[in-house]
PDB file of N, CA and C in Angstrom:
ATOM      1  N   UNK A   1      90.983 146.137  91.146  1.00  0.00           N
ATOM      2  CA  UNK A   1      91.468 146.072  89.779  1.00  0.00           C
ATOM      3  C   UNK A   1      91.955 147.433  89.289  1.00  0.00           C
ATOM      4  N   UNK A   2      91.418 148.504  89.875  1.00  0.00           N
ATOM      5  CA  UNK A   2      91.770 149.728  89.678  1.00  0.00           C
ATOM      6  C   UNK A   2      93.270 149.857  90.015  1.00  0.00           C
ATOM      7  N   UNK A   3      93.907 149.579  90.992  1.00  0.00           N
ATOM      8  CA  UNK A   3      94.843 149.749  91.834  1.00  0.00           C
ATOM      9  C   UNK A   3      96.380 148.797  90.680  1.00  0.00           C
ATOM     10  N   UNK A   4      95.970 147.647  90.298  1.00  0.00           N
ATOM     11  CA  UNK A   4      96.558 146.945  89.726  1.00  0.00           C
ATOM     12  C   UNK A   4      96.879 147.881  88.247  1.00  0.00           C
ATOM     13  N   UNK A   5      95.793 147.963  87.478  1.00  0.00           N
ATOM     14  CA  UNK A   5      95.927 149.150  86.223  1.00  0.00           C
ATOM     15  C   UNK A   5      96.814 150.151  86.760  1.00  0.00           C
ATOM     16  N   UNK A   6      96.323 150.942  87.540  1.00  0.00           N
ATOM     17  CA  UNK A   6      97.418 152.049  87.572  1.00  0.00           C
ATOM     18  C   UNK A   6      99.035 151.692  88.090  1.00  0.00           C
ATOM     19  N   UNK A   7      98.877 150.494  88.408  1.00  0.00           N
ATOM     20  CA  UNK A   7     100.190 150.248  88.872  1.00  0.00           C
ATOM     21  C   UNK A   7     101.010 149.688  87.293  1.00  0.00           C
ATOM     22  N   UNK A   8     100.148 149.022  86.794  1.00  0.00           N
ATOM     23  CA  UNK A   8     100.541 148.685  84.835  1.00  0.00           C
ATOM     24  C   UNK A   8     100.963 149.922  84.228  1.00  0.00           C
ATOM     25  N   UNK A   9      99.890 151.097  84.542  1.00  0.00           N
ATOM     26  CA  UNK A   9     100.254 152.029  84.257  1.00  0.00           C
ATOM     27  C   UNK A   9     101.670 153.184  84.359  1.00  0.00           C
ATOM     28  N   UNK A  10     102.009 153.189  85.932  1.00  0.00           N
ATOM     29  CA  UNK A  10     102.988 153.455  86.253  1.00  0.00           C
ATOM     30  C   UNK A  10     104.096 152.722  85.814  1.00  0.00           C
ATOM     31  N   UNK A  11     104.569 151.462  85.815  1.00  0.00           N
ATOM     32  CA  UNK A  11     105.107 150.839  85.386  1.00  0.00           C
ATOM     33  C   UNK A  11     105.826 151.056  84.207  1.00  0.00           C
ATOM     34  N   UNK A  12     104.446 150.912  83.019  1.00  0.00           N
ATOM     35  CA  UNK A  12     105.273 151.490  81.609  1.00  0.00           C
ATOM     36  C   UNK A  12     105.533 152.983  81.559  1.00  0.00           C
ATOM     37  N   UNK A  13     105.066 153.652  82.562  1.00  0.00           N
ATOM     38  CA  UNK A  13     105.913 154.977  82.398  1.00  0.00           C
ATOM     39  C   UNK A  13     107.079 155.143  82.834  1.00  0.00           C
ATOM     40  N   UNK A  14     107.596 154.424  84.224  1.00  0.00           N
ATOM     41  CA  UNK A  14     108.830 154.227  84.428  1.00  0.00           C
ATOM     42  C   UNK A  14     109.672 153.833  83.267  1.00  0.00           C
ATOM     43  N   UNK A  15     109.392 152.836  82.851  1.00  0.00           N
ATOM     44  CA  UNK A  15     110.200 152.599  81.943  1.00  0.00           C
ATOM     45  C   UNK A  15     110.407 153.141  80.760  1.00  0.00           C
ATOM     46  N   UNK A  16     109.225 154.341  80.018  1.00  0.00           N
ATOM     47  CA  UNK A  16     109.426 155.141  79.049  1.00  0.00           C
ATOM     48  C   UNK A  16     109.821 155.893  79.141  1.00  0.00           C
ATOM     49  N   UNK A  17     110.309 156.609  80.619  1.00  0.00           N
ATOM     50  CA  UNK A  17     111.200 157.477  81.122  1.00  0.00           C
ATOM     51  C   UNK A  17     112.459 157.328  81.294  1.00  0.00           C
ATOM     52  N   UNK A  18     112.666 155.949  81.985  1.00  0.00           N
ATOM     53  CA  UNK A  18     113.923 155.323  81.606  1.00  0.00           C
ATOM     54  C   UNK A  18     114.716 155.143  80.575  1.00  0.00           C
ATOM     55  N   UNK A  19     113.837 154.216  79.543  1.00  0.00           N
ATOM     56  CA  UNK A  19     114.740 154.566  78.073  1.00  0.00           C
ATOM     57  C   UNK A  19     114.875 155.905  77.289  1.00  0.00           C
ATOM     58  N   UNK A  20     114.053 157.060  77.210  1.00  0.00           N
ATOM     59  CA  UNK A  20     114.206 158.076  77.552  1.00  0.00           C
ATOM     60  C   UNK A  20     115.425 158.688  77.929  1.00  0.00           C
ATOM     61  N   UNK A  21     115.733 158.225  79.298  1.00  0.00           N
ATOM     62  CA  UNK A  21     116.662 159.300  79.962  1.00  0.00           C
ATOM     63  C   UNK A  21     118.233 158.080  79.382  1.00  0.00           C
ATOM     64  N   UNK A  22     117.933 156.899  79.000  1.00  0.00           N
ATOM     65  CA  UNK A  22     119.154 156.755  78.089  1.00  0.00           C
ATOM     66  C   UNK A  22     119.409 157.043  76.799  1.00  0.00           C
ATOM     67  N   UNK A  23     118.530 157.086  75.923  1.00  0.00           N
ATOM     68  CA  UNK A  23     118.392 157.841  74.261  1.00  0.00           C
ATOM     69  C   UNK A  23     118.726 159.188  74.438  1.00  0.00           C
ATOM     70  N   UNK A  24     118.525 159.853  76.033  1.00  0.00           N
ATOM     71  CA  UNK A  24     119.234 161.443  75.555  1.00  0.00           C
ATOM     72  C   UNK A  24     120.561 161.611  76.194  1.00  0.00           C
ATOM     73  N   UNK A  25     120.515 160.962  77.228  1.00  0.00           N
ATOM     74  CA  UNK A  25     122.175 160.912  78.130  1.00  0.00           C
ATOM     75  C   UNK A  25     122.905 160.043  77.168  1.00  0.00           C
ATOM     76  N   UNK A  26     122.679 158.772  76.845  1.00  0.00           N
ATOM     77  CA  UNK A  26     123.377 157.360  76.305  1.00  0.00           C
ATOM     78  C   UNK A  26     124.399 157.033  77.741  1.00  0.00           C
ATOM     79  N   UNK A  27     123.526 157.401  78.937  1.00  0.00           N
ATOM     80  CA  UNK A  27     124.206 156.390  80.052  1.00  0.00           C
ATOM     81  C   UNK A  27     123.637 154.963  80.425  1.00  0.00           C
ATOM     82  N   UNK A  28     124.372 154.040  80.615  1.00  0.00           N
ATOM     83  CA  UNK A  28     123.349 152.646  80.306  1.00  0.00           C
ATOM     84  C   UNK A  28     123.395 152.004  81.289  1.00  0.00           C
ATOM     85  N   UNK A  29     123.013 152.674  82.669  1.00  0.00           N
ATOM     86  CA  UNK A  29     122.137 152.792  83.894  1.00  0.00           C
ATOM     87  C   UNK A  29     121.101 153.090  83.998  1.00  0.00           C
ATOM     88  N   UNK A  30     120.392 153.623  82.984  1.00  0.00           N
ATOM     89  CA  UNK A  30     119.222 154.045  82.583  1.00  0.00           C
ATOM     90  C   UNK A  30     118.893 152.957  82.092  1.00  0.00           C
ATOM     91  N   UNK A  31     119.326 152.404  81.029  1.00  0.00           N
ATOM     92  CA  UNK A  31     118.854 151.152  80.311  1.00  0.00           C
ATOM     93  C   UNK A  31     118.442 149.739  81.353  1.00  0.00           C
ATOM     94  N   UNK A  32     119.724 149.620  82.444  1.00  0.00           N
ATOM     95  CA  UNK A  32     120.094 148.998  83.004  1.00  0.00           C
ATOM     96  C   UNK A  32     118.563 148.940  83.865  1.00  0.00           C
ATOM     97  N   UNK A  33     118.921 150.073  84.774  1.00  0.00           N
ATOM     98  CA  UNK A  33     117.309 150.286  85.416  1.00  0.00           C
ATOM     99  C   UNK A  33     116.140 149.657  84.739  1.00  0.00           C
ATOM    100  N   UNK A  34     115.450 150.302  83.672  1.00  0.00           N
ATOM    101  CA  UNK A  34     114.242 149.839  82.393  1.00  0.00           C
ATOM    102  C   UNK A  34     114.527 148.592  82.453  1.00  0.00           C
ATOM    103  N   UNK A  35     115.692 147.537  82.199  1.00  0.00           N
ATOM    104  CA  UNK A  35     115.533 145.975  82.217  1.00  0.00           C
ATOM    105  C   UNK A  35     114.956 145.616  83.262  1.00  0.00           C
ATOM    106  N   UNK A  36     115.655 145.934  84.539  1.00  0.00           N
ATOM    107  CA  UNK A  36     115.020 145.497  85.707  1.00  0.00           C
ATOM    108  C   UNK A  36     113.929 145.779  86.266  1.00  0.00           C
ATOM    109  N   UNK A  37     113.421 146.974  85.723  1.00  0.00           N
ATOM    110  CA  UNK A  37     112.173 147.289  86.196  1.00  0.00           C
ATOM    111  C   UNK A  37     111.050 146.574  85.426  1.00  0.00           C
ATOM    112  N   UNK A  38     111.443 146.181  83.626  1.00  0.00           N
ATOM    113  CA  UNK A  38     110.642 144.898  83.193  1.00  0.00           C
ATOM    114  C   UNK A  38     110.543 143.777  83.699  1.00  0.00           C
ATOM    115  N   UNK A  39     112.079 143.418  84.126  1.00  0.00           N
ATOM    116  CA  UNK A  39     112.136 141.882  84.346  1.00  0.00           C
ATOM    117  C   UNK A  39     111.255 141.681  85.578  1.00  0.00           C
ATOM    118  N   UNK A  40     111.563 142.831  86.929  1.00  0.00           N
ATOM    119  CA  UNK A  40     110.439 142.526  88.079  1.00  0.00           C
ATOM    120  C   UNK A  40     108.942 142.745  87.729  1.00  0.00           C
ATOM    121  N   UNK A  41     108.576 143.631  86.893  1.00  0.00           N
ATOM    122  CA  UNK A  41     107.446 143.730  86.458  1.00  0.00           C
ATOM    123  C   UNK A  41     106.754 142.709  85.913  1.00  0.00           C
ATOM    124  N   UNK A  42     107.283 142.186  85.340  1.00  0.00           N
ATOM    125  CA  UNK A  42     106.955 140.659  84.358  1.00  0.00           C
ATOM    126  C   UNK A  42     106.992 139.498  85.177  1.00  0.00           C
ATOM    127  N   UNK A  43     107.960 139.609  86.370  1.00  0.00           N
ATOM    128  CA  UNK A  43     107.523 138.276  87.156  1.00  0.00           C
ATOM    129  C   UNK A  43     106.528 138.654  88.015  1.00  0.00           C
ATOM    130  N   UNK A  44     105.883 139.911  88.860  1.00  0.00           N
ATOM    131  CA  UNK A  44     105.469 139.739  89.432  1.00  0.00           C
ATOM    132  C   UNK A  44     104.142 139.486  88.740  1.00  0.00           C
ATOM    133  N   UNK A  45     103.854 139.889  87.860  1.00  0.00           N
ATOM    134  CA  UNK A  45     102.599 139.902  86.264  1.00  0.00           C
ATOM    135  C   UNK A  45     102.589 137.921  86.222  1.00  0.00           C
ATOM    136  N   UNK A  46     102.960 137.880  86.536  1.00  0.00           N
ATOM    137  CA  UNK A  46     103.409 135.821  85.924  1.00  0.00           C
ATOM    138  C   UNK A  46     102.923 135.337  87.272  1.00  0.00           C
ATOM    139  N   UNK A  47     103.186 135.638  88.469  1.00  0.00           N
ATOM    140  CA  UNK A  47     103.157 135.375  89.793  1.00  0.00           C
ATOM    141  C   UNK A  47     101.627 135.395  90.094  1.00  0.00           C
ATOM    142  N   UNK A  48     101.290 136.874  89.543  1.00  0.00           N
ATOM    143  CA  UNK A  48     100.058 136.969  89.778  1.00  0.00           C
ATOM    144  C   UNK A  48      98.635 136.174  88.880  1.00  0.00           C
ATOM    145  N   UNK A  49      99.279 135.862  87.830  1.00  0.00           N
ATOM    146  CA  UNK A  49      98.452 134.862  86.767  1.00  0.00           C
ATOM    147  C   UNK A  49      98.219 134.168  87.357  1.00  0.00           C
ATOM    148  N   UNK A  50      99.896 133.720  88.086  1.00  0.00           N
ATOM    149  CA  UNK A  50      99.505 132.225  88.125  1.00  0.00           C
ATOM    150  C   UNK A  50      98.311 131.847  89.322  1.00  0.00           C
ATOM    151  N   UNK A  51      98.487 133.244  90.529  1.00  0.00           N
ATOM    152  CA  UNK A  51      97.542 132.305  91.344  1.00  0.00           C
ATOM    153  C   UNK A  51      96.451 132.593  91.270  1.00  0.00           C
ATOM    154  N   UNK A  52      95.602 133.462  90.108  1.00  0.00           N
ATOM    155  CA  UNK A  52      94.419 133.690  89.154  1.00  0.00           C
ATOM    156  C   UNK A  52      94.027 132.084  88.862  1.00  0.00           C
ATOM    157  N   UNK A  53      95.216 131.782  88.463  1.00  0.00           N
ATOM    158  CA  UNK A  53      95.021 130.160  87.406  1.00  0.00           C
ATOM    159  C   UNK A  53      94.340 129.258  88.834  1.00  0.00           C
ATOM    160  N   UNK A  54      95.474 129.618  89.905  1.00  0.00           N
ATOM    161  CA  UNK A  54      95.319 128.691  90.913  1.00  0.00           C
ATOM    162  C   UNK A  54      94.183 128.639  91.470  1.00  0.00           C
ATOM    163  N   UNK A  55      93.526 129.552  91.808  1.00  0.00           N
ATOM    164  CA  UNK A  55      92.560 130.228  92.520  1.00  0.00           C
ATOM    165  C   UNK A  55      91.263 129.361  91.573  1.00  0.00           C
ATOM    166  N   UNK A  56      91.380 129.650  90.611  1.00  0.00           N
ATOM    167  CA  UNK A  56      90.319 129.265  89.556  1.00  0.00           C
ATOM    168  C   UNK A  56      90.017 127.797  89.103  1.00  0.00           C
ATOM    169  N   UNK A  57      91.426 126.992  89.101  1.00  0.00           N
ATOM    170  CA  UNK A  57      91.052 125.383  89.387  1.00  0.00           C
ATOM    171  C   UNK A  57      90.855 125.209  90.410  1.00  0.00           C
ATOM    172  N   UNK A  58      91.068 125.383  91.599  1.00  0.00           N
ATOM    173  CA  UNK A  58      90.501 124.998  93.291  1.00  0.00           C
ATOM    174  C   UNK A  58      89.499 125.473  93.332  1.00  0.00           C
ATOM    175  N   UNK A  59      88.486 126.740  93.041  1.00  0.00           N
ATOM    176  CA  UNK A  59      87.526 127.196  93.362  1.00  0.00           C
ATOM    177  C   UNK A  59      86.779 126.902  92.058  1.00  0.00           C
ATOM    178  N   UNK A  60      86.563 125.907  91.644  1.00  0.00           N
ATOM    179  CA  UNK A  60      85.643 125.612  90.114  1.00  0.00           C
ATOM    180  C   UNK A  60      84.511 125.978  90.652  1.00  0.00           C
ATOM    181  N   UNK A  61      83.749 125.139  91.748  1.00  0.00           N
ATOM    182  CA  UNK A  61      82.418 125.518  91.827  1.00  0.00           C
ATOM    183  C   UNK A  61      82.207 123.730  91.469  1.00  0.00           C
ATOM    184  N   UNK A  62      82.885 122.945  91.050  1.00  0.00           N
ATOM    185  CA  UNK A  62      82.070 121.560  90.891  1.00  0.00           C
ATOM    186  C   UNK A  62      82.025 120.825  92.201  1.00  0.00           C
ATOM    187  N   UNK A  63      81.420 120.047  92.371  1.00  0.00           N
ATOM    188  CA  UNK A  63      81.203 119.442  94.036  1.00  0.00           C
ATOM    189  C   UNK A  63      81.770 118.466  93.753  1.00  0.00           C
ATOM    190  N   UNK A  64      82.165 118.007  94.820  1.00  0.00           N
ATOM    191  CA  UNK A  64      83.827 116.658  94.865  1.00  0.00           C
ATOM    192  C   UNK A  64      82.466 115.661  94.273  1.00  0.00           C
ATOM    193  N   UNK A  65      83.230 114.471  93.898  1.00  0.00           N
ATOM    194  CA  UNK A  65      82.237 112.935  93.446  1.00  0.00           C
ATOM    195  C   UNK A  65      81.733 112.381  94.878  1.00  0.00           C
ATOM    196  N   UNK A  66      80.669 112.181  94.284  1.00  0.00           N
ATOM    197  CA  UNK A  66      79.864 111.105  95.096  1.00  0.00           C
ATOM    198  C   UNK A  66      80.296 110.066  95.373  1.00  0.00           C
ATOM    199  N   UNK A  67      80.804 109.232  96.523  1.00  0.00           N
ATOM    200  CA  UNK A  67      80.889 107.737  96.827  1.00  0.00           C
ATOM    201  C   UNK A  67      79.663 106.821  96.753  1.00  0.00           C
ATOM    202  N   UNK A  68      79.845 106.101  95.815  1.00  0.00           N
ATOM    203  CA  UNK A  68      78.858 104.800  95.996  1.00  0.00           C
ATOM    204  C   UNK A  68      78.421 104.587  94.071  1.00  0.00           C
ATOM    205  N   UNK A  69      78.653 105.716  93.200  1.00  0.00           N
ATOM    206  CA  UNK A  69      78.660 105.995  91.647  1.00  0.00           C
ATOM    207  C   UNK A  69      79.623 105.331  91.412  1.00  0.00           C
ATOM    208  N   UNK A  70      79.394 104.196  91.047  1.00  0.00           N
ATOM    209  CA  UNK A  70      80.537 103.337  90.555  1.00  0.00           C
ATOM    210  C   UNK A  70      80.761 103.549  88.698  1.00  0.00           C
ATOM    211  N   UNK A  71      78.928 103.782  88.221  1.00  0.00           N
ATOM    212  CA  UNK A  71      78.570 104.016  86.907  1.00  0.00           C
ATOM    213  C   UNK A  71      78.247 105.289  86.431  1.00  0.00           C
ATOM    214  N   UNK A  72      78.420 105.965  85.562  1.00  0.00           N
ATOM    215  CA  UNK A  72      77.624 107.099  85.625  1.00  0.00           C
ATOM    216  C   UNK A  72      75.962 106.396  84.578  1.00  0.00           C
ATOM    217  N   UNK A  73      75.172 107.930  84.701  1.00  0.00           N
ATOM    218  CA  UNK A  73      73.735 107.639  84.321  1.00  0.00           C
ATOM    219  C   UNK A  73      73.617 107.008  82.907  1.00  0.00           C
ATOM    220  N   UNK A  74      72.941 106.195  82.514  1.00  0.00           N
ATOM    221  CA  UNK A  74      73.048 105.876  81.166  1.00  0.00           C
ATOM    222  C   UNK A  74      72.269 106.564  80.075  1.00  0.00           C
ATOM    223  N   UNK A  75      73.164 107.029  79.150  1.00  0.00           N
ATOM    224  CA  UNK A  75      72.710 107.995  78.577  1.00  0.00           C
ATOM    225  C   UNK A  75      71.210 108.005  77.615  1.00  0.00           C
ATOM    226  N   UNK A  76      70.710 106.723  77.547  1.00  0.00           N
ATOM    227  CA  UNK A  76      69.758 106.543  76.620  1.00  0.00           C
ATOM    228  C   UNK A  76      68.217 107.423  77.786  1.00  0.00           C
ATOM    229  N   UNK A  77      68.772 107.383  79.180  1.00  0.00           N
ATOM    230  CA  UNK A  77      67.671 107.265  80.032  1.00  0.00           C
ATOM    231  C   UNK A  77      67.291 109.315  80.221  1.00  0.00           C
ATOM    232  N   UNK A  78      68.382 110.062  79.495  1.00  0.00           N
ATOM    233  CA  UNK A  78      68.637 110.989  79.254  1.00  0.00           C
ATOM    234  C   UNK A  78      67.712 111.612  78.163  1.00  0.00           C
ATOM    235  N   UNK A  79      67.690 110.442  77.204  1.00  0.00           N
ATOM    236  CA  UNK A  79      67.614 110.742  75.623  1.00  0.00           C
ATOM    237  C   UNK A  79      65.767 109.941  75.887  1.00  0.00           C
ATOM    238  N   UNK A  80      65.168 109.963  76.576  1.00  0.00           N
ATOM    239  CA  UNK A  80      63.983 109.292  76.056  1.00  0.00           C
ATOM    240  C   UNK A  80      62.718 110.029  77.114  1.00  0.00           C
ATOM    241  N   UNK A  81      62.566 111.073  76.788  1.00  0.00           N
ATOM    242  CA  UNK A  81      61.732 111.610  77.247  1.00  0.00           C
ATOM    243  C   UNK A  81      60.201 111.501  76.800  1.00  0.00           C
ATOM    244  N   UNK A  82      60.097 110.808  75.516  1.00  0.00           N
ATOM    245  CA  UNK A  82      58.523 110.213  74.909  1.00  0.00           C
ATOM    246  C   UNK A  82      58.279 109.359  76.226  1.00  0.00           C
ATOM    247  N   UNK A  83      58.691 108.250  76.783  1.00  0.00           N
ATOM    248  CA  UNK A  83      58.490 107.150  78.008  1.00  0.00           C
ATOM    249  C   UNK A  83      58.439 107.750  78.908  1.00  0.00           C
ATOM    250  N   UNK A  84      58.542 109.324  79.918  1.00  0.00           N
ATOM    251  CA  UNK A  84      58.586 110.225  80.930  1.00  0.00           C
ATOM    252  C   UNK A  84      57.145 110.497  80.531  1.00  0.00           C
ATOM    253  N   UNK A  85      56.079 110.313  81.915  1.00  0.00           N
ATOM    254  CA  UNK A  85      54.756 111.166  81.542  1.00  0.00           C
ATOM    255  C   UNK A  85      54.827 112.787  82.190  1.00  0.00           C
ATOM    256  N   UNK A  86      56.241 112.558  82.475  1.00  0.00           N
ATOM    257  CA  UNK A  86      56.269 114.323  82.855  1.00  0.00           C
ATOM    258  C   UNK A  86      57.602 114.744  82.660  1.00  0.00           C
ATOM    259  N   UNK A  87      57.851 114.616  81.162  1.00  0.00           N
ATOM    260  CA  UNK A  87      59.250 115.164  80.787  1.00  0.00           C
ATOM    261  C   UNK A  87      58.681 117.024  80.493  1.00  0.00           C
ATOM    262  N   UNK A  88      59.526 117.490  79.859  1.00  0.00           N
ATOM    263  CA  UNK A  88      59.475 118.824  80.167  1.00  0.00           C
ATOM    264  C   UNK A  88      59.254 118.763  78.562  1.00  0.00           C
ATOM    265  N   UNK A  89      58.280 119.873  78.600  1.00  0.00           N
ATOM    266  CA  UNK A  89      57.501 120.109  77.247  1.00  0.00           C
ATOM    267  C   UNK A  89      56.028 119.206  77.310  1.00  0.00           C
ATOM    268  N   UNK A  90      56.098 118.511  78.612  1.00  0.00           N
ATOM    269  CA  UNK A  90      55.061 117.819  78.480  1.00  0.00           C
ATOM    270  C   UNK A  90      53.438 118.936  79.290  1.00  0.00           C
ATOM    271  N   UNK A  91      53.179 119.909  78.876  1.00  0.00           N
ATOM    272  CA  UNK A  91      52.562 120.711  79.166  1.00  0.00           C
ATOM    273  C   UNK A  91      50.786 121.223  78.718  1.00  0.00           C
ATOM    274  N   UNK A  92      50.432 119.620  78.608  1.00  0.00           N
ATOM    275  CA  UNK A  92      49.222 119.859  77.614  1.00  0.00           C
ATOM    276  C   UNK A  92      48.164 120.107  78.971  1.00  0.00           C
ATOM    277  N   UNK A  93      48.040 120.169  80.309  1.00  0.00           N
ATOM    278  CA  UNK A  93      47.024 120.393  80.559  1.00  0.00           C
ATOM    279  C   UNK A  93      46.515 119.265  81.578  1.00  0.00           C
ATOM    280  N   UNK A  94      46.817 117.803  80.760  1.00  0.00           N
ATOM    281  CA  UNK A  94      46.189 116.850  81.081  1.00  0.00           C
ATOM    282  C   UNK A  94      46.479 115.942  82.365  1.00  0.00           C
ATOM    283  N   UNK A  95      45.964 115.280  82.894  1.00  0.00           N
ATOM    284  CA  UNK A  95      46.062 114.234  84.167  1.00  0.00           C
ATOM    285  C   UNK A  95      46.685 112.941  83.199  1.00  0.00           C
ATOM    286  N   UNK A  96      48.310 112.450  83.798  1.00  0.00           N
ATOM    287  CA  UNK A  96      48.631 111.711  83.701  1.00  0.00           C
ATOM    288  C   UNK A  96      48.285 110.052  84.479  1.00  0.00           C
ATOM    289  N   UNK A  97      48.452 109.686  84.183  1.00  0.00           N
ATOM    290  CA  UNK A  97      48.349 108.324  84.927  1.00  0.00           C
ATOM    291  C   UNK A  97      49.533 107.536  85.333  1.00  0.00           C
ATOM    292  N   UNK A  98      49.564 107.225  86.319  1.00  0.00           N
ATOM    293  CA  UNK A  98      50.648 106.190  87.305  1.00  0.00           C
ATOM    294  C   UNK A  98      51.546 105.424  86.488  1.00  0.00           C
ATOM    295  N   UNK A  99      50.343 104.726  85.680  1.00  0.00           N
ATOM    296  CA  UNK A  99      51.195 103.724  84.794  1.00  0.00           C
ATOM    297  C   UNK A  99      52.180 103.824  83.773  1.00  0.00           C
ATOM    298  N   UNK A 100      52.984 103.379  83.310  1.00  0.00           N
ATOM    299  CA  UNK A 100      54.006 103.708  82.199  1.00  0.00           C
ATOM    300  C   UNK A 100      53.518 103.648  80.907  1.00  0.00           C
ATOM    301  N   UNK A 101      53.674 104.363  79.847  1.00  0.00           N
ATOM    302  CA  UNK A 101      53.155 104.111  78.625  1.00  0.00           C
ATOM    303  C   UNK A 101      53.429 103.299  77.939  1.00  0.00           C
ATOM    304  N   UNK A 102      54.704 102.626  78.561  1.00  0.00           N
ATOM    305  CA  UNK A 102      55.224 101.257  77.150  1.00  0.00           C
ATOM    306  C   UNK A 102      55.095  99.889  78.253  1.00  0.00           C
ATOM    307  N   UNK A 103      55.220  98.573  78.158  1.00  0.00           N
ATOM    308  CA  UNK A 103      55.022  97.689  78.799  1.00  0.00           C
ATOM    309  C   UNK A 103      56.238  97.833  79.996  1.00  0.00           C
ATOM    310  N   UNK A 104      56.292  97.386  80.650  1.00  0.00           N
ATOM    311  CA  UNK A 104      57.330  96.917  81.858  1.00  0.00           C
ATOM    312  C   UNK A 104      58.436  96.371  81.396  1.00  0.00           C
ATOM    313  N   UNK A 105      58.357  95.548  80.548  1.00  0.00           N
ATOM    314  CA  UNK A 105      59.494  94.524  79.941  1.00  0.00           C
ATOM    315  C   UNK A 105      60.641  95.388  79.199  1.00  0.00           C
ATOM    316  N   UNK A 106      59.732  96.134  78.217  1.00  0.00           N
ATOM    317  CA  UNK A 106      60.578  97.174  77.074  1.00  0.00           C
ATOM    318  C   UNK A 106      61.428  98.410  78.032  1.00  0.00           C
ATOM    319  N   UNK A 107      60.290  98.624  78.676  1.00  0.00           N
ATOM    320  CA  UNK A 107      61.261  99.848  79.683  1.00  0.00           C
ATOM    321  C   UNK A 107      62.383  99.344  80.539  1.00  0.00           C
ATOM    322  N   UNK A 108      62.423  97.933  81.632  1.00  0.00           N
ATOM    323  CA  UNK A 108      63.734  97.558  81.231  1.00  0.00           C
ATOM    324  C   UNK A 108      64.515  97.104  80.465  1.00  0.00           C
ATOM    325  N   UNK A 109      64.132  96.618  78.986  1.00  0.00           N
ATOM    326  CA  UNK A 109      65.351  96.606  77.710  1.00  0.00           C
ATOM    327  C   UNK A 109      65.829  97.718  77.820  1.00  0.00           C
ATOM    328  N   UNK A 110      65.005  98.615  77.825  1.00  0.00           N
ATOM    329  CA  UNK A 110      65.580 100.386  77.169  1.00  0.00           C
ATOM    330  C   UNK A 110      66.377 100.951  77.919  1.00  0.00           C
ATOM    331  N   UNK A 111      65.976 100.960  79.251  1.00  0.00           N
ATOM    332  CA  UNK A 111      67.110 101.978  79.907  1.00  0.00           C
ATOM    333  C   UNK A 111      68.304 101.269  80.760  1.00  0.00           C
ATOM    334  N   UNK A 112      68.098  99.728  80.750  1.00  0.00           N
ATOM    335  CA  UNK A 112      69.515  99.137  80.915  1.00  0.00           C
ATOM    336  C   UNK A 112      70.942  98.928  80.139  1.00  0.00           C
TER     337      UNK A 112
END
């Protein structure tokens, strides 16, 4: 990244030298130069975004989908951590038991 800055750097000095050396000559080969040295500057600046951009949607970091998830999770089963005897916060100390705290029946109403 160092290497890139100073090259930004160089860059706009070229070109403040350039317009420069046309504001005191008024030869407009100088000028001429300074365009082109923006215009390549600016595409290669665009070029390089872009494969920043590119780089950054292909390499997200999310893992491709699962085959066989036809549904995703249902969200209530998310939202009901009172019915979990070991949801998180559940930290009192105590020995849970096997069994579910609400009947069998209600727990499948609820999370279907």
């Amino acid at each position: 990244m160092i290497a890139l800055r100073l090259l930004v750097l160089l860059t706009a000095i070229a070109i403040a030298v350039l317009a420069a050396g046309y504001l005191i000559s008024g030869d407009r080969r100088y000028l001429r130069w300074a365009r082109r040295t923006l215009l390549y500057a600016g595409a290669a600046a665009l070029i390089f975004f872009a494969i920043l951009l590119l780089e950054r949607l292909a390499w997200s970091g999310a893992p491709p989908p699962r085959a066989g998830l036809s549904r995703p999770v249902p969200a209530r089963m998310a939202d009901a951590p009172d019915s979990c005897p070991t949801a998180i916060g559940d930290f009192s100390g105590q020995a849970h038991s096997a069994a579910p705290s609400v009947p069998l029946d209600q727990v499948s109403k609820r999370f279907l």
